[in-house]
N, C-alpha and C. Protein backbone atom coordinates (compact mmCIF):
# COMPACT_ATOMS: atom_id res chain seq x y z
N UNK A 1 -13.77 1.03 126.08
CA UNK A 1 -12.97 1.87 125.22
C UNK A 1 -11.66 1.14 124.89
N UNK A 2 -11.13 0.98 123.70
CA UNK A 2 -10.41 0.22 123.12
C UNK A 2 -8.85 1.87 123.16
N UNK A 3 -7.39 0.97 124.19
CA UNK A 3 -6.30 1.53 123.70
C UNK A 3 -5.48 0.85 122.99
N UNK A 4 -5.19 2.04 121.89
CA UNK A 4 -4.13 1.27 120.97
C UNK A 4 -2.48 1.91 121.04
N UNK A 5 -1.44 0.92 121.40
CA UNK A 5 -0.30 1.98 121.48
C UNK A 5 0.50 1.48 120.50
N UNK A 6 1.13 2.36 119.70
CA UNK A 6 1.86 2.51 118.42
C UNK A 6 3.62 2.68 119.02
N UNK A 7 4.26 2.07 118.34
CA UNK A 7 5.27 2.26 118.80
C UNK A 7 6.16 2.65 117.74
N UNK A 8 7.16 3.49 117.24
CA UNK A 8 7.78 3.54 116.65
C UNK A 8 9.16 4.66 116.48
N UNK A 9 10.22 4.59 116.27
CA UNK A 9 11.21 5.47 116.51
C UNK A 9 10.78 6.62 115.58
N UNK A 10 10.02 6.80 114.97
CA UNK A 10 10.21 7.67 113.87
C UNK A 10 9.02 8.48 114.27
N UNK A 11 9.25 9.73 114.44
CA UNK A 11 7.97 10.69 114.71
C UNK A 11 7.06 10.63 113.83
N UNK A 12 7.52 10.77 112.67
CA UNK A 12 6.53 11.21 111.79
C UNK A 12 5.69 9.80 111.09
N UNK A 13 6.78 8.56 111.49
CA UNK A 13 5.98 6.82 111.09
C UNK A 13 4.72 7.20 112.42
N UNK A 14 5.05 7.47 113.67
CA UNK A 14 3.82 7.29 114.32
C UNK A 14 2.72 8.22 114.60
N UNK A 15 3.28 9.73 113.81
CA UNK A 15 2.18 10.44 113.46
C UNK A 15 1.09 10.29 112.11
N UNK A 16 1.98 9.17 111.20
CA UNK A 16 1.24 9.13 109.90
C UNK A 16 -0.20 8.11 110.46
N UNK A 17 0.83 6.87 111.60
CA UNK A 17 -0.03 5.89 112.08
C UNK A 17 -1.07 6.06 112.57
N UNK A 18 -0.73 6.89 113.94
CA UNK A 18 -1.68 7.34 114.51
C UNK A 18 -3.41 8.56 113.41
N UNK A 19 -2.92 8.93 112.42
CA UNK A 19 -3.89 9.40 112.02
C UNK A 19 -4.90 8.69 111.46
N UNK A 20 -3.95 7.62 110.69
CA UNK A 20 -4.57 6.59 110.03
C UNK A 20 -5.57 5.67 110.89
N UNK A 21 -5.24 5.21 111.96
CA UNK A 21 -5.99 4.69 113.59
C UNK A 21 -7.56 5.69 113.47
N UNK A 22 -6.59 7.31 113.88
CA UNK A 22 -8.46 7.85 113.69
C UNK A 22 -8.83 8.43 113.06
N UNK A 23 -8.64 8.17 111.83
CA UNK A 23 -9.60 7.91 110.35
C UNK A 23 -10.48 6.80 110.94
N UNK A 24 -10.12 5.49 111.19
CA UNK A 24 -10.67 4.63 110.78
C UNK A 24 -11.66 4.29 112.06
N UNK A 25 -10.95 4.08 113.25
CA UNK A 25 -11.41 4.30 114.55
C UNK A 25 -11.41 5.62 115.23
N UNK A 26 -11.98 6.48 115.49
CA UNK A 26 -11.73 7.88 116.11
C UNK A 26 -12.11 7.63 117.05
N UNK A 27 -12.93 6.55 117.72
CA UNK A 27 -13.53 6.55 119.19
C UNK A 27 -12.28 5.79 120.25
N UNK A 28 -11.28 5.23 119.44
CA UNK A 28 -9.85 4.70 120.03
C UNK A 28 -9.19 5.69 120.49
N UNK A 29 -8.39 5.41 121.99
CA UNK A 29 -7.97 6.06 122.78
C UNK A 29 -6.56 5.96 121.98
N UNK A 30 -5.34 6.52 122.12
CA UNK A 30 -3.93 6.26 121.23
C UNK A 30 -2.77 6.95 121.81
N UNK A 31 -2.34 5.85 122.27
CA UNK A 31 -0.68 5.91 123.10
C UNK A 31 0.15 5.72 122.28
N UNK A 32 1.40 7.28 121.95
CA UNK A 32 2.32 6.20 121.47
C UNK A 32 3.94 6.36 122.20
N UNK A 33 4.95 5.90 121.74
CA UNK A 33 6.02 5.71 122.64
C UNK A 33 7.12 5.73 121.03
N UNK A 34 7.98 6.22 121.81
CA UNK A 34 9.52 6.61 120.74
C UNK A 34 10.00 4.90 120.29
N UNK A 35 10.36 4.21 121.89
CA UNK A 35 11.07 2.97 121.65
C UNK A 35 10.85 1.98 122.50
N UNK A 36 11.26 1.15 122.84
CA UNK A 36 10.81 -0.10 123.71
C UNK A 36 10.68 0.60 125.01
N UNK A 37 11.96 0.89 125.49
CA UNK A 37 11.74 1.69 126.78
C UNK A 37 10.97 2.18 127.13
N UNK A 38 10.53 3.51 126.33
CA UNK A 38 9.20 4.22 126.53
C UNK A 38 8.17 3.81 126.41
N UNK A 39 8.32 2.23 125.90
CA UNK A 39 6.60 2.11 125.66
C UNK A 39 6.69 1.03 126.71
N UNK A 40 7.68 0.03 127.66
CA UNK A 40 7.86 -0.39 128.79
C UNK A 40 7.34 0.79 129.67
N UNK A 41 7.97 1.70 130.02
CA UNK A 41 7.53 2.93 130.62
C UNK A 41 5.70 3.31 130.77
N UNK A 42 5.84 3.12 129.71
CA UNK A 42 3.79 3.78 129.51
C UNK A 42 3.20 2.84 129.99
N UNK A 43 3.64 1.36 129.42
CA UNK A 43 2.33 0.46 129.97
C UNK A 43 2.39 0.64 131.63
N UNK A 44 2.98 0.81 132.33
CA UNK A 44 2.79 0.85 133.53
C UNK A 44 1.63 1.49 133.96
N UNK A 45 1.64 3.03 133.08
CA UNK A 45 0.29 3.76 133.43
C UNK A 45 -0.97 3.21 132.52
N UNK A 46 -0.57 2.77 131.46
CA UNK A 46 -2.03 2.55 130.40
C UNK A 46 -1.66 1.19 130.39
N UNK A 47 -2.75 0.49 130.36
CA UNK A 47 -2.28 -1.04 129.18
C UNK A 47 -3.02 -0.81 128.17
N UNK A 48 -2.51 -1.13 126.72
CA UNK A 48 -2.95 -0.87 125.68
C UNK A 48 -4.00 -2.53 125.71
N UNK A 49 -4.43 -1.91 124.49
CA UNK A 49 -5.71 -3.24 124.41
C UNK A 49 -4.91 -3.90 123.01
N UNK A 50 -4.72 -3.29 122.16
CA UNK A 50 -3.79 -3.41 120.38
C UNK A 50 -2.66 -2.39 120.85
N UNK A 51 -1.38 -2.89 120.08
CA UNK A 51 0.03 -2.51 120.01
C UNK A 51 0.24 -2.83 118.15
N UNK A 52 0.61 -1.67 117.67
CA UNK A 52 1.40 -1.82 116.33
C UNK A 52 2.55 -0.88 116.76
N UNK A 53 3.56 -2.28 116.47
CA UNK A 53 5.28 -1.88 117.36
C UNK A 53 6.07 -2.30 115.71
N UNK A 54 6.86 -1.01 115.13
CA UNK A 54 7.94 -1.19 114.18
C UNK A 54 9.24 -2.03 114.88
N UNK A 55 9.39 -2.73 113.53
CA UNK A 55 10.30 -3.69 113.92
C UNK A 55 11.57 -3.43 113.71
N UNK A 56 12.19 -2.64 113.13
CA UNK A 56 14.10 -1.85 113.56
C UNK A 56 13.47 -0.64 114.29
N UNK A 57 13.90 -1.00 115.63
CA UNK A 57 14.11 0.39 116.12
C UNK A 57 15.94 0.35 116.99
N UNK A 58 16.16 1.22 117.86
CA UNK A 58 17.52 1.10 118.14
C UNK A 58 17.00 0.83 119.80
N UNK A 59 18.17 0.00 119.92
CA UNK A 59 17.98 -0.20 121.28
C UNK A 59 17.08 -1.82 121.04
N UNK A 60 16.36 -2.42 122.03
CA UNK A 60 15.52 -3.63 121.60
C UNK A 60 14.76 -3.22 120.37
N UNK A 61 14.58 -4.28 120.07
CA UNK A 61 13.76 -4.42 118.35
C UNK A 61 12.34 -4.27 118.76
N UNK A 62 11.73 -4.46 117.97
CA UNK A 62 10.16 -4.58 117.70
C UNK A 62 9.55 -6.22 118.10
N UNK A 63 10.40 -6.95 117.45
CA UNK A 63 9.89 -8.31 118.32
C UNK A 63 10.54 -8.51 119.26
N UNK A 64 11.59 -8.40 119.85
CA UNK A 64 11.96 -8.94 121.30
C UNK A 64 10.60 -8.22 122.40
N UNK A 65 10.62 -6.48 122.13
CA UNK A 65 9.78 -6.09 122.76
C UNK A 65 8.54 -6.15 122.96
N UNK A 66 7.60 -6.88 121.37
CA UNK A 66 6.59 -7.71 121.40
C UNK A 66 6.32 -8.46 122.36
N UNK A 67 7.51 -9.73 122.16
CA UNK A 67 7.17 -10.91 123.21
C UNK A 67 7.17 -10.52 124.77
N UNK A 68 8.28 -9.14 124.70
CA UNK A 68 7.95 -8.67 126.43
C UNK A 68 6.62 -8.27 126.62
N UNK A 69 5.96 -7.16 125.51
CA UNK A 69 4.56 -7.26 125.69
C UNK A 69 3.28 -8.41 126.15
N UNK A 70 4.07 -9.07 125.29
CA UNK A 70 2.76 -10.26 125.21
C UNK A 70 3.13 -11.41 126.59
N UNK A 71 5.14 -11.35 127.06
CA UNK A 71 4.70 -11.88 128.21
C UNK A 71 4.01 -11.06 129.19
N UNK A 72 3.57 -9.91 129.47
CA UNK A 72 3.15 -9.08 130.66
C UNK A 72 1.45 -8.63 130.43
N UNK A 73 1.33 -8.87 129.05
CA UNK A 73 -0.44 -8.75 128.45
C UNK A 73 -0.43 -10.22 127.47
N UNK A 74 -0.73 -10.97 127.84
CA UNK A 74 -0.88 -12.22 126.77
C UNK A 74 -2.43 -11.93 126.25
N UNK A 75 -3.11 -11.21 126.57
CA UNK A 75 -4.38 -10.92 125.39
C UNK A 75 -4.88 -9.69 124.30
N UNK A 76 -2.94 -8.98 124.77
CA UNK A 76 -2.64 -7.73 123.87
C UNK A 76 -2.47 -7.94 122.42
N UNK A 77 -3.43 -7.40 121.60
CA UNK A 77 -3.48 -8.05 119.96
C UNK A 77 -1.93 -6.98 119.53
N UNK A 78 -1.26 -7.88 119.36
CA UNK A 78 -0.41 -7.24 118.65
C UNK A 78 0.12 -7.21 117.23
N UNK A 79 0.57 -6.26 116.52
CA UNK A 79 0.95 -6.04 114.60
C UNK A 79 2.26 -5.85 114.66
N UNK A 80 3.32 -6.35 114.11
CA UNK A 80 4.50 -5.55 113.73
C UNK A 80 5.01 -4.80 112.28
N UNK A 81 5.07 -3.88 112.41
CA UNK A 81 5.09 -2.83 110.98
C UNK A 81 6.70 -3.06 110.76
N UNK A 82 7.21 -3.79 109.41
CA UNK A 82 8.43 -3.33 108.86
C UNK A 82 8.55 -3.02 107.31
N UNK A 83 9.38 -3.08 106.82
CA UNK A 83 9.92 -2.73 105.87
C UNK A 83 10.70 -4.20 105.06
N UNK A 84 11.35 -4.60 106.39
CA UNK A 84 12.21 -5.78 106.20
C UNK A 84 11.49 -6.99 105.81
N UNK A 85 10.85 -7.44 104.86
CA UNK A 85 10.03 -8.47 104.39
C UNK A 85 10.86 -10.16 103.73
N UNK A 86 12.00 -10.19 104.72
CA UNK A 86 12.35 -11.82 104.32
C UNK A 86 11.45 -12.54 104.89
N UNK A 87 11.35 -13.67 104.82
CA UNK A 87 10.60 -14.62 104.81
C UNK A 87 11.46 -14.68 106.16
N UNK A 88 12.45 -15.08 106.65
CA UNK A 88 12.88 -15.65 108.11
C UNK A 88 12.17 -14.82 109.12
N UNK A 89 11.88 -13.22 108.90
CA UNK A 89 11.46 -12.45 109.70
C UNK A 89 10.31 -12.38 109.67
N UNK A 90 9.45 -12.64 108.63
CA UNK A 90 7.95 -12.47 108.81
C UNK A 90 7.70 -14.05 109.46
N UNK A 91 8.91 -15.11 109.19
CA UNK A 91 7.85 -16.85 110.05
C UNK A 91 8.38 -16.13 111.68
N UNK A 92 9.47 -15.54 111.81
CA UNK A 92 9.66 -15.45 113.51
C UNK A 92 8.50 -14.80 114.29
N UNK A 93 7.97 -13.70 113.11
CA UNK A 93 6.55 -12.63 113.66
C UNK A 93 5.37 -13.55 113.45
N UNK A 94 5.33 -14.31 112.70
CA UNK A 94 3.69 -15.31 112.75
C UNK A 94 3.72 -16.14 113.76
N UNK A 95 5.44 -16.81 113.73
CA UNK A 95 5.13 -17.84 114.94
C UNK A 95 4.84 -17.71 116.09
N UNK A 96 5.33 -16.31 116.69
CA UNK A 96 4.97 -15.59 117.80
C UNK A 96 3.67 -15.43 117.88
N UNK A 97 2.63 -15.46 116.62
CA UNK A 97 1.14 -15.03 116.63
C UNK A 97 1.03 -13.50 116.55
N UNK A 98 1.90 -13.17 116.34
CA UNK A 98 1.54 -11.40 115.33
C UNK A 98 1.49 -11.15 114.74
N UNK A 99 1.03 -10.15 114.28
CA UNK A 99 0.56 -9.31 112.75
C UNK A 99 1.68 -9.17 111.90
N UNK A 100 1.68 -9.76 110.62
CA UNK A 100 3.12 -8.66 110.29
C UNK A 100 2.33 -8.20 109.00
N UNK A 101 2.85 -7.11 109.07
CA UNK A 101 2.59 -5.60 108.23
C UNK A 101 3.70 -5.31 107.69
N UNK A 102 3.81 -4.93 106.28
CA UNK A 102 4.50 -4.95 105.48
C UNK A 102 4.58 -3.37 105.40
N UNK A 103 5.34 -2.62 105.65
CA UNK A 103 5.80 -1.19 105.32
C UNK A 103 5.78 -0.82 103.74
N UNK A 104 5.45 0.24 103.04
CA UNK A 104 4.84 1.46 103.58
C UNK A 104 3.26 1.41 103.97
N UNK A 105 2.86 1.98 105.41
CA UNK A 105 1.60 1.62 105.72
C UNK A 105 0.69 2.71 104.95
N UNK A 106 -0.72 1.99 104.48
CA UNK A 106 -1.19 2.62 103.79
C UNK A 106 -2.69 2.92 104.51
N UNK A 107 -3.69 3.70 103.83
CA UNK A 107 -4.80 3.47 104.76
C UNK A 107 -5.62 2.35 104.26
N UNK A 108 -5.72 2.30 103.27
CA UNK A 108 -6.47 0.45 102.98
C UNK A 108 -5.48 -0.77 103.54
N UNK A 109 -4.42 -0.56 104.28
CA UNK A 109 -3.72 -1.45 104.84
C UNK A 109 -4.13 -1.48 106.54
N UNK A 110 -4.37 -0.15 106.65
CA UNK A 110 -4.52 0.27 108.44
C UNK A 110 -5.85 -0.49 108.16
N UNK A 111 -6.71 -0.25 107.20
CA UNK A 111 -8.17 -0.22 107.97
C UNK A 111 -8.14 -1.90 107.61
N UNK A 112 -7.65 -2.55 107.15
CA UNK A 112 -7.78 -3.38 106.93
C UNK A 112 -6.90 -4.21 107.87
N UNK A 113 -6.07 -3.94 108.76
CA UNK A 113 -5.86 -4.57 109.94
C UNK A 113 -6.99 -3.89 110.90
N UNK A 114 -7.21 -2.72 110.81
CA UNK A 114 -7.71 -2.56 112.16
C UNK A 114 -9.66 -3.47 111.99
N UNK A 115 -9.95 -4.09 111.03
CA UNK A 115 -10.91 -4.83 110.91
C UNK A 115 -10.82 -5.54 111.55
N UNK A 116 -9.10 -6.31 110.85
CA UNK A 116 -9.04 -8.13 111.87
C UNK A 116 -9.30 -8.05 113.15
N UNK A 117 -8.85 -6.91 113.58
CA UNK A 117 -8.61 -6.30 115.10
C UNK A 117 -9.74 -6.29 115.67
N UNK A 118 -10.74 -5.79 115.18
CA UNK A 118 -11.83 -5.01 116.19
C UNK A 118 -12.99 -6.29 116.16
């Protein structure tokens, strides 16, 4: 069984997410968490298998908290969802080897990561 944990400050960014997830996958288990903290917090009890973590949140960002992910799961597929589309920020998210996702998420955008994914 495949978990996916969504991370994002915005209730309603990770309720749109999460629906979009099971549309496409419904047999996916789905954690999600407010902000880095909380989603530091969760993995303790779950490890996610996929993480799509927004990249402004308050408090640590979306990629610092990535790379904490990926140092503590290095085979956690991870996406980062923003808005913020310079070029400096999408080479820092590739070079790391993550997804970057271009905000507003759509469902031919979800299902079409959650392909690469699965």
């Amino acid at each position: 069984m495949t978990t996916i944990m969504i991370i994002d400050d915005s209730q309603l960014a990770r309720n749109m997410v999460s629906g979009m997830v099971r549309g496409v996958r419904p047999d996916w288990v789905i954690v999600t968490a407010k902000n880095a903290d909380d989603a530091l917090e969760k993995v303790n009890d779950v490890v996610p298998d996929v993480a799509i973590v927004d990249f402004n949140m308050p408090g640590m960002d979306g990629l610092n908290l990535s790379n904490e992910l990926h140092s503590r799961f290095p085979n956690l597929d991870i996406s980062i969802l923003t808005a913020n589309v310079q070029d400096s920020i999408r080479k820092k998210v590739t070079d790391k080897g993550f997804r970057f996702v271009e905000k507003p998420i759509t469902p031919d955008k979800m299902r079409d990561l959650l392909s690469q994914i699965a």
